[in-house]
N, C-alpha and C. Protein backbone atom coordinates (compact mmCIF):
# COMPACT_ATOMS: atom_id res chain seq x y z
N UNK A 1 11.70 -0.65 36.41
CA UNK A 1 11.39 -1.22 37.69
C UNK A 1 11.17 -0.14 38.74
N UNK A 2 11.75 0.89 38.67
CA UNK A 2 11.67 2.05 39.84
C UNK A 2 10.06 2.66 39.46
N UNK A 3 9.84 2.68 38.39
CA UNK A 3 8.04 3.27 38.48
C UNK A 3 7.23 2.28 38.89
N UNK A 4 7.70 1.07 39.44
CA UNK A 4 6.96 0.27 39.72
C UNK A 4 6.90 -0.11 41.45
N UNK A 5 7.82 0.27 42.14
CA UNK A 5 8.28 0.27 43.42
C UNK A 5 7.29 1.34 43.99
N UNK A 6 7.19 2.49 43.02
CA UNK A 6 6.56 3.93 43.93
C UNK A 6 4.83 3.58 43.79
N UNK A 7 4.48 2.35 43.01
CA UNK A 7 3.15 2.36 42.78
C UNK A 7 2.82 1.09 44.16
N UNK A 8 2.11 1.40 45.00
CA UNK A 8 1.70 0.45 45.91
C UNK A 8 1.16 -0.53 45.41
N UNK A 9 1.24 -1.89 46.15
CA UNK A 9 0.20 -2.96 45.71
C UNK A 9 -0.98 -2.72 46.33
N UNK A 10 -1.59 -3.44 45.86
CA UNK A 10 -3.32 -3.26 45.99
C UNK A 10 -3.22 -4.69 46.89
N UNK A 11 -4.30 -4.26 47.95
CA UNK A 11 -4.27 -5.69 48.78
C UNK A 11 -6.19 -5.47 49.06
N UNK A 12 -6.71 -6.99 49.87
CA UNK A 12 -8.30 -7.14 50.04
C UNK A 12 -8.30 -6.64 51.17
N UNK A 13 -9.86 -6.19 51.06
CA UNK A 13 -10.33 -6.02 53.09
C UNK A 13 -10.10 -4.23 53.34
N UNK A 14 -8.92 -3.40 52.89
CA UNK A 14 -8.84 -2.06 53.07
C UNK A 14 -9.55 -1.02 52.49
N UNK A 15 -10.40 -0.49 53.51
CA UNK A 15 -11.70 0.16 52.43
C UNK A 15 -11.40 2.10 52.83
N UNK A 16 -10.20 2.07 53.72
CA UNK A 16 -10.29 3.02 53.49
C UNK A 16 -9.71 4.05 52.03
N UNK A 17 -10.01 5.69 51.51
CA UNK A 17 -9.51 5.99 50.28
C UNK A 17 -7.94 7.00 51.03
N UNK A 18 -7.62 7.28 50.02
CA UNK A 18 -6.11 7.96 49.80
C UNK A 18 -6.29 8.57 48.22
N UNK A 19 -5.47 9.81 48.85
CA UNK A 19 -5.00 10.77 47.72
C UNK A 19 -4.28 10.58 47.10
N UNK A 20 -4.10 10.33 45.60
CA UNK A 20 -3.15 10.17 44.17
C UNK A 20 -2.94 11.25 44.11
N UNK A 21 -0.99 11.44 43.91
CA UNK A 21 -0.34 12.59 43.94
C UNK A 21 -0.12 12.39 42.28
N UNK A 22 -0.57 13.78 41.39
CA UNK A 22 -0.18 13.88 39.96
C UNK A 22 1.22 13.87 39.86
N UNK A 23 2.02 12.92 39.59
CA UNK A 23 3.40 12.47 39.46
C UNK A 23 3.69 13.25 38.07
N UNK A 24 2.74 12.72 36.76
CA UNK A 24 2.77 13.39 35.46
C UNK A 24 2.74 14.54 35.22
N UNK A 25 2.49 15.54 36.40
CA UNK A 25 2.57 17.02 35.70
C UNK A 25 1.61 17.62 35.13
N UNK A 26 0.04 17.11 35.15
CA UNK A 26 -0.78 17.33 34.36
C UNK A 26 -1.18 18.59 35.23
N UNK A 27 -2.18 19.69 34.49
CA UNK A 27 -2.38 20.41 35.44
C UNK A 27 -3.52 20.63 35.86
N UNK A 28 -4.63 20.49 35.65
CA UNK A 28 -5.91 20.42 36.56
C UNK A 28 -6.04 18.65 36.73
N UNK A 29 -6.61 18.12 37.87
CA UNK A 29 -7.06 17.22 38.09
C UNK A 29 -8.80 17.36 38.48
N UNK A 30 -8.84 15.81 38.41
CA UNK A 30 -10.41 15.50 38.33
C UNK A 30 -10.62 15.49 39.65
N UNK A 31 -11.29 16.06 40.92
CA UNK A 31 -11.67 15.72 41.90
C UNK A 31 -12.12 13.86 42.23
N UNK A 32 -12.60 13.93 41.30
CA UNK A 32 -13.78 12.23 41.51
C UNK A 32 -12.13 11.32 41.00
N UNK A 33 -10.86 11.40 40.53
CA UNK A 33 -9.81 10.74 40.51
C UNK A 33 -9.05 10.98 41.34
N UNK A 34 -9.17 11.88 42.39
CA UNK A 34 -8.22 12.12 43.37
C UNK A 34 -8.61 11.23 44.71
N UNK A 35 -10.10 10.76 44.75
CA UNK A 35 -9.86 9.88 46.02
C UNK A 35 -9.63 8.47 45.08
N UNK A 36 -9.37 7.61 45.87
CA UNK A 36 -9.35 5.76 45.13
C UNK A 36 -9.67 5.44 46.24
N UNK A 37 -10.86 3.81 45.91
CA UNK A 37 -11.82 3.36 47.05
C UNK A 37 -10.52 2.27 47.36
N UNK A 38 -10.53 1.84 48.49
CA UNK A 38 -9.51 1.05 49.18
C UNK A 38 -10.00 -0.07 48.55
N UNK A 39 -10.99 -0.22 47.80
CA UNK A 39 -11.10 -2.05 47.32
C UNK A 39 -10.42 -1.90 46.11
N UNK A 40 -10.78 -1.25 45.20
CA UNK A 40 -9.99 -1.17 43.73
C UNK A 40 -8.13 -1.25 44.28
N UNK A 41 -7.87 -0.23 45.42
CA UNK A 41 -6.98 -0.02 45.73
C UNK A 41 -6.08 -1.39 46.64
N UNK A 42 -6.68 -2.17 47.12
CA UNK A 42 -6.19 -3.27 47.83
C UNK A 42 -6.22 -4.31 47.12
N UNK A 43 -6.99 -4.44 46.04
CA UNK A 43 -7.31 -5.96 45.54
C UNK A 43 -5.74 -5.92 44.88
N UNK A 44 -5.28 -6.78 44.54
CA UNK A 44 -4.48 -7.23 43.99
C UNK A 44 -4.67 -7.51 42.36
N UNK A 45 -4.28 -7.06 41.80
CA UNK A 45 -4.28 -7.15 39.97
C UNK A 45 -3.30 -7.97 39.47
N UNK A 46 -3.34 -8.73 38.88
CA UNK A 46 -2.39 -9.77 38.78
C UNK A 46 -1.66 -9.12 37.28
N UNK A 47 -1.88 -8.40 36.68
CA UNK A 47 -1.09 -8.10 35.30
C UNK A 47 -0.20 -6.78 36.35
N UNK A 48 -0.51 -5.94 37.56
CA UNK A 48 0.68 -5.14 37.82
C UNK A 48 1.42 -6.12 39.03
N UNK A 49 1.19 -6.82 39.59
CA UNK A 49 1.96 -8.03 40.94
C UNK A 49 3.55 -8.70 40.05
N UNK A 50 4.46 -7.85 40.68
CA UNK A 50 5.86 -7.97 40.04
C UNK A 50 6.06 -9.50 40.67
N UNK A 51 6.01 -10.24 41.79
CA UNK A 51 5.84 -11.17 42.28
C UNK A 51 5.52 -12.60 42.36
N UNK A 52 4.51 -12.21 41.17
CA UNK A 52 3.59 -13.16 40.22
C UNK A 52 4.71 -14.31 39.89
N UNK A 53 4.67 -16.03 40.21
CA UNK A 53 4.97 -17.15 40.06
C UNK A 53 5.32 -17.26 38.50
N UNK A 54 4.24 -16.75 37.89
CA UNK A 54 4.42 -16.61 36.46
C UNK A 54 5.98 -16.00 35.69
N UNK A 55 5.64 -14.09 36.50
CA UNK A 55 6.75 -13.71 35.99
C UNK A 55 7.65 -14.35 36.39
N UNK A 56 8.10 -15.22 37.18
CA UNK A 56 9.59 -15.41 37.70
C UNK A 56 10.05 -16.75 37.26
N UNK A 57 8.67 -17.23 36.85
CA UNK A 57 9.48 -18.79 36.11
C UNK A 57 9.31 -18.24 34.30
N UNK A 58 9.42 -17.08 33.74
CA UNK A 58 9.03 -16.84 32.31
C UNK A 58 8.07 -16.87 31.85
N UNK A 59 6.95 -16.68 32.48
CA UNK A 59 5.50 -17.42 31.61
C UNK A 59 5.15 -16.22 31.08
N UNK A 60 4.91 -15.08 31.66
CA UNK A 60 4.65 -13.78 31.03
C UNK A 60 5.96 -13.27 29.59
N UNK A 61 6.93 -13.58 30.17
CA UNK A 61 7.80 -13.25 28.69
C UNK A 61 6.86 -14.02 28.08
N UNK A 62 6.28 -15.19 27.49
CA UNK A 62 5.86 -16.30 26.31
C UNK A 62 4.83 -15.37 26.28
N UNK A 63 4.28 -14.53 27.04
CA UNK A 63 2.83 -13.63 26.59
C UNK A 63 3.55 -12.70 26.29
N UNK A 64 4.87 -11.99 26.32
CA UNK A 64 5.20 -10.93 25.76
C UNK A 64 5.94 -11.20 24.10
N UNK A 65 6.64 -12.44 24.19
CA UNK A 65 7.30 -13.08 22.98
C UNK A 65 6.14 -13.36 22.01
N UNK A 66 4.68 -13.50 22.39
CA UNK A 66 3.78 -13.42 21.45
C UNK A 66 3.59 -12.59 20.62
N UNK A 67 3.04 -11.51 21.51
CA UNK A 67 2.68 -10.27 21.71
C UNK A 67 3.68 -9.70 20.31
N UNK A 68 5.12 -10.33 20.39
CA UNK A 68 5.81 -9.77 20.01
C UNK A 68 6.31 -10.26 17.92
N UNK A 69 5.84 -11.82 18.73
CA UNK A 69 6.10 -12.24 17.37
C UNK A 69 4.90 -11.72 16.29
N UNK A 70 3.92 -11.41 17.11
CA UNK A 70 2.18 -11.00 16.35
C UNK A 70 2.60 -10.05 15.26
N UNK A 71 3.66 -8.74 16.21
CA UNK A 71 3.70 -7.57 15.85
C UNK A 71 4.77 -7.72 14.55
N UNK A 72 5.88 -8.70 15.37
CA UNK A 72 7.36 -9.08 13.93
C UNK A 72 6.51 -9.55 12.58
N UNK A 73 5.79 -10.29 12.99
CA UNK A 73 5.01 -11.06 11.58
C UNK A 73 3.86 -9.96 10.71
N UNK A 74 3.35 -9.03 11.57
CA UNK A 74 2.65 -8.29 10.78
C UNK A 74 3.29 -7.31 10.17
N UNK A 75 4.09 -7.09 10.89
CA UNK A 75 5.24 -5.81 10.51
C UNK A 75 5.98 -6.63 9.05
N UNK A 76 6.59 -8.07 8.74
CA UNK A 76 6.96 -8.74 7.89
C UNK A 76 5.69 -8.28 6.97
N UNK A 77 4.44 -9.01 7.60
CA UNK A 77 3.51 -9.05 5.73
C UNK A 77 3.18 -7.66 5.37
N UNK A 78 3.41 -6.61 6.39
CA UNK A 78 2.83 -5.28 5.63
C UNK A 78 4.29 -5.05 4.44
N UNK A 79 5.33 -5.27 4.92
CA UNK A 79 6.53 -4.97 4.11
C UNK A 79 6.45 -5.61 2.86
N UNK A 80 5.87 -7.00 3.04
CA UNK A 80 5.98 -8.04 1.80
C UNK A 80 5.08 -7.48 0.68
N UNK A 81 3.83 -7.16 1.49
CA UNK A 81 2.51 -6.44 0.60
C UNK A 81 3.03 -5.10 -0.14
N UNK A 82 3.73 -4.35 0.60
CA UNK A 82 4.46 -3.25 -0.22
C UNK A 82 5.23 -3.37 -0.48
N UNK A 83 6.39 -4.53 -1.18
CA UNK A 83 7.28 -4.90 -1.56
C UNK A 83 6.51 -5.73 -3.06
N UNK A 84 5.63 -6.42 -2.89
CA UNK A 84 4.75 -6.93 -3.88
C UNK A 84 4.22 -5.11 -4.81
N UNK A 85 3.89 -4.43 -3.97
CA UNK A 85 2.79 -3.47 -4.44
C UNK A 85 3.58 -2.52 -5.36
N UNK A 86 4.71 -2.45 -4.58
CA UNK A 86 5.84 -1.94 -5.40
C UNK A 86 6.17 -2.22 -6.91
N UNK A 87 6.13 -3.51 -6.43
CA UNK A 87 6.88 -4.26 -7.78
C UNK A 87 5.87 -4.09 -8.99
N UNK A 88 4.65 -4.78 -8.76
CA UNK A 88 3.43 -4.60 -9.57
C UNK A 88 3.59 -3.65 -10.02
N UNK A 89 3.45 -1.84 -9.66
CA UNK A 89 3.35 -0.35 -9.97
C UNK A 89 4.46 -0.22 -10.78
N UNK A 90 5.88 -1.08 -10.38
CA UNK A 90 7.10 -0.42 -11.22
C UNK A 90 6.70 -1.61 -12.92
N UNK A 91 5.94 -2.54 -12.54
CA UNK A 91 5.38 -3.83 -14.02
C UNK A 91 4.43 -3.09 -14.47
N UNK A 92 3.62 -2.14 -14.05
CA UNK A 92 2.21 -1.97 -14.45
C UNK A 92 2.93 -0.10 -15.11
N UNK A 93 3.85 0.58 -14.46
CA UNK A 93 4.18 1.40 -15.39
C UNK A 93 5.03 0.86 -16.64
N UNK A 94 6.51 0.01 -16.74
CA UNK A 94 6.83 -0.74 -17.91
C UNK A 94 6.18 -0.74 -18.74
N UNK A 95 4.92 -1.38 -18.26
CA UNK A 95 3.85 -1.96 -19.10
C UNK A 95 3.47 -1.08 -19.95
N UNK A 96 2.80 0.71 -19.23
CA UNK A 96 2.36 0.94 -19.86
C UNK A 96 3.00 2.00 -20.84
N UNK A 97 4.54 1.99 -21.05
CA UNK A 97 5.47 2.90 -21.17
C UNK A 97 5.31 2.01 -22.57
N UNK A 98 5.49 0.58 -22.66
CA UNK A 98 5.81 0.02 -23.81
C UNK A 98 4.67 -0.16 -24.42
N UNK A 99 3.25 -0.23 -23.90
CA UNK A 99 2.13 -0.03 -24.81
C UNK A 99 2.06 1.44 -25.41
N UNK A 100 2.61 2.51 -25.16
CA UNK A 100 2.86 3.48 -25.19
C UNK A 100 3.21 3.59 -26.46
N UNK A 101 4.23 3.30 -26.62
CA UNK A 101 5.61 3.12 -27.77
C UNK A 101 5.28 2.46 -29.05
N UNK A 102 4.54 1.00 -28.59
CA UNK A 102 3.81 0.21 -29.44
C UNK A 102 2.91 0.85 -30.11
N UNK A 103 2.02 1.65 -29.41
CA UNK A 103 0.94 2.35 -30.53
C UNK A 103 1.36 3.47 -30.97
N UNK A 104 2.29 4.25 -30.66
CA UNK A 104 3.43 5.30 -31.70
C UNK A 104 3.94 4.85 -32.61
N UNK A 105 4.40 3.28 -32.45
CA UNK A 105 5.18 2.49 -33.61
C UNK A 105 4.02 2.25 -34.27
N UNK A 106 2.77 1.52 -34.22
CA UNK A 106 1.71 1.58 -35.47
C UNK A 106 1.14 2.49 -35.82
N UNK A 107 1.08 3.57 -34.95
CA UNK A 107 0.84 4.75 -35.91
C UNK A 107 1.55 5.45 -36.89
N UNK A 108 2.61 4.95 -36.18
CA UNK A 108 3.75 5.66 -37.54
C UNK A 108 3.69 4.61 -38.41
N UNK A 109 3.66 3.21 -38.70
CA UNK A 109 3.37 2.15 -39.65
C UNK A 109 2.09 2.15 -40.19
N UNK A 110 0.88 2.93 -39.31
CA UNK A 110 -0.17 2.73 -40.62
C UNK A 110 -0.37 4.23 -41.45
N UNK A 111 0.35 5.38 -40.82
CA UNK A 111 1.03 6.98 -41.58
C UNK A 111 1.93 5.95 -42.94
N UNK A 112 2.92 4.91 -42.66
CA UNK A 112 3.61 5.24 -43.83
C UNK A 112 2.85 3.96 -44.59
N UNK A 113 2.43 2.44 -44.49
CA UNK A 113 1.34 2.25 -45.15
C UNK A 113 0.13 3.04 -45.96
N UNK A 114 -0.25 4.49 -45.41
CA UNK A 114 -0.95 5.12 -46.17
C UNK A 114 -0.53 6.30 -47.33
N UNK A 115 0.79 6.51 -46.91
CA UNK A 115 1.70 7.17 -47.91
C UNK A 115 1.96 6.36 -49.01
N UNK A 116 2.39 5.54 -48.36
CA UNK A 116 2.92 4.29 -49.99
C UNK A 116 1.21 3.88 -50.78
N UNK A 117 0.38 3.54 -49.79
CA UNK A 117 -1.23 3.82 -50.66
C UNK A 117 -1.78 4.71 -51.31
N UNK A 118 -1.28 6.40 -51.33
CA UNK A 118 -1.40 7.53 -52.18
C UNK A 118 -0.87 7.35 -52.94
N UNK A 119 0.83 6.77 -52.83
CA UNK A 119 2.05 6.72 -54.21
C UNK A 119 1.66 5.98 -54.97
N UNK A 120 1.18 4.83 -54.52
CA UNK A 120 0.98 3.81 -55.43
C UNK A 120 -0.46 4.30 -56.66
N UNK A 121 -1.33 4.85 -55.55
CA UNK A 121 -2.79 5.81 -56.26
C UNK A 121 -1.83 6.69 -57.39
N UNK A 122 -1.24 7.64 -56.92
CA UNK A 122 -0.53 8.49 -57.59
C UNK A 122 0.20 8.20 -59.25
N UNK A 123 0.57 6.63 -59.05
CA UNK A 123 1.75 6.59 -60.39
C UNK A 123 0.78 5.60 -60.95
N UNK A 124 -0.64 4.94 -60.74
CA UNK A 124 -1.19 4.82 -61.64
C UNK A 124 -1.83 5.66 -62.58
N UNK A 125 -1.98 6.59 -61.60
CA UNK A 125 -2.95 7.43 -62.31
C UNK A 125 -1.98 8.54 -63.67
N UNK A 126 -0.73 8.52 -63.36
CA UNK A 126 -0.12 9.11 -63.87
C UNK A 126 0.08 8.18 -64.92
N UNK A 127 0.42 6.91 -64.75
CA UNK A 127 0.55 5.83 -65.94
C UNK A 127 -0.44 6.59 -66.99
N UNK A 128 -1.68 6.00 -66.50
CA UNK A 128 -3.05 6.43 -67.27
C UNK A 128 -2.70 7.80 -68.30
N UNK A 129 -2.46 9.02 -67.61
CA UNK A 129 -1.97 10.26 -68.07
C UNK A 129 -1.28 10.17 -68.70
N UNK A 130 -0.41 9.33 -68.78
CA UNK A 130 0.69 9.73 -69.62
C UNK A 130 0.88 8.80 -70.80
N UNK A 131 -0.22 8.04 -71.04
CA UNK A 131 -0.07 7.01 -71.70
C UNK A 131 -0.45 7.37 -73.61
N UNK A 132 0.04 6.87 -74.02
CA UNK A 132 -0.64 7.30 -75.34
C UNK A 132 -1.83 6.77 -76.33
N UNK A 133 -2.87 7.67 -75.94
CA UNK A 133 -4.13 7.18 -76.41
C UNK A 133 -4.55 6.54 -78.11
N UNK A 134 -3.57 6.52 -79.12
CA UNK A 134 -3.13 6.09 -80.10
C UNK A 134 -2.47 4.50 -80.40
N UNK A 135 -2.04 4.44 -78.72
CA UNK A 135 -1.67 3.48 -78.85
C UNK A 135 -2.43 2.03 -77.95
N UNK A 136 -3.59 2.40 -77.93
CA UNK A 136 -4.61 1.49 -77.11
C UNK A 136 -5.45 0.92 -78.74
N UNK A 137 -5.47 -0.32 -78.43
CA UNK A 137 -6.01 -1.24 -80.07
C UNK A 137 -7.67 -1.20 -79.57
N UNK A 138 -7.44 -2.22 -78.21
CA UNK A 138 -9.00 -2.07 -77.57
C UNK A 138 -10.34 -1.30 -77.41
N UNK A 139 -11.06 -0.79 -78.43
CA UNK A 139 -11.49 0.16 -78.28
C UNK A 139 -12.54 0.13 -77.23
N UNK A 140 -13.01 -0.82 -76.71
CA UNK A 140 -13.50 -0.49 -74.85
C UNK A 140 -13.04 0.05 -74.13
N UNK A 141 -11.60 -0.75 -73.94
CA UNK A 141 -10.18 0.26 -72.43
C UNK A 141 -10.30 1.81 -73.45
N UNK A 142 -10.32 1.76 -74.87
CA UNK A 142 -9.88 3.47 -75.04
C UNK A 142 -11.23 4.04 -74.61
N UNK A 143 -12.66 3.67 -74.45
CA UNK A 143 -13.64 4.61 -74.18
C UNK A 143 -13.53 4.58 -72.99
N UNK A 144 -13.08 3.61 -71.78
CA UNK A 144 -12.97 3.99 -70.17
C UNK A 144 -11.59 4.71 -69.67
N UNK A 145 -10.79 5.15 -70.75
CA UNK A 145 -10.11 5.65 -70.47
C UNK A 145 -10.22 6.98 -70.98
């Protein structure tokens, strides 16, 4: 409220200008901002008029409680969206940790499927070898063998 006391109201009809003292500290000023035309300067602005019927029966809080709920509610769905986005990234790594695993586990199941497919190659062929050719009656199986 005290930065608001040192700022004059603006009223109609006063055309003369006045010098704005840099309160902020800035350090060069603009010449063409140092005068203000007495109309900008007199009119009355109704968003700075502390006075305003509005402010004093609450009507401006309901424009600030908007203002405010706009910001609570967006501030809610950005959280929800990265609370969702979250979740997804921590499902979508799971995911791909256990597809991961899954195709290590069939690779190692079609490695030992193809081992037991050599062994099995292996001890026929050894059957064959080791078999005694004297003792085949068939004499077809003895010429393909």
């Amino acid at each position: 409220m005290e930065h608001y006391k040192k700022i004059e109201k603006f009223k109609d009809g006063d055309t003369s200008t006045r010098k704005v003292s840099n309160s902020c500290g800035f350090g060069d000023t603009n010449p063409e901002l140092e005068n203000v035309t007495s109309d900008s300067a007199t009119q009355e602005s109704p968003g700075l008029n502390l006075d305003d019927e509005e402010d004093r029966m609450g009507g401006s809080s309901s424009k600030k409680t908007i203002g405010v709920k706009k910001a609570k509610l967006k501030r809610k769905n950005v959280d929800q969206t990265s609370l969702v986005i979250n979740t997804l990234e921590e499902k979508n790594k799971k995911l791909s940790e256990k597809l991961e695993k899954t195709s290590a586990q069939r690779h190692q199941h079609l490695e030992i499927q193809n081992k037991n497919y050599t062994l099995k190659k292996f001890k026929e062929e050894n059957k064959i070898l080791f078999r005694d050719l004297n003792s085949i009656q068939d004499p077809n199986f003895r010429a393909y063998i």
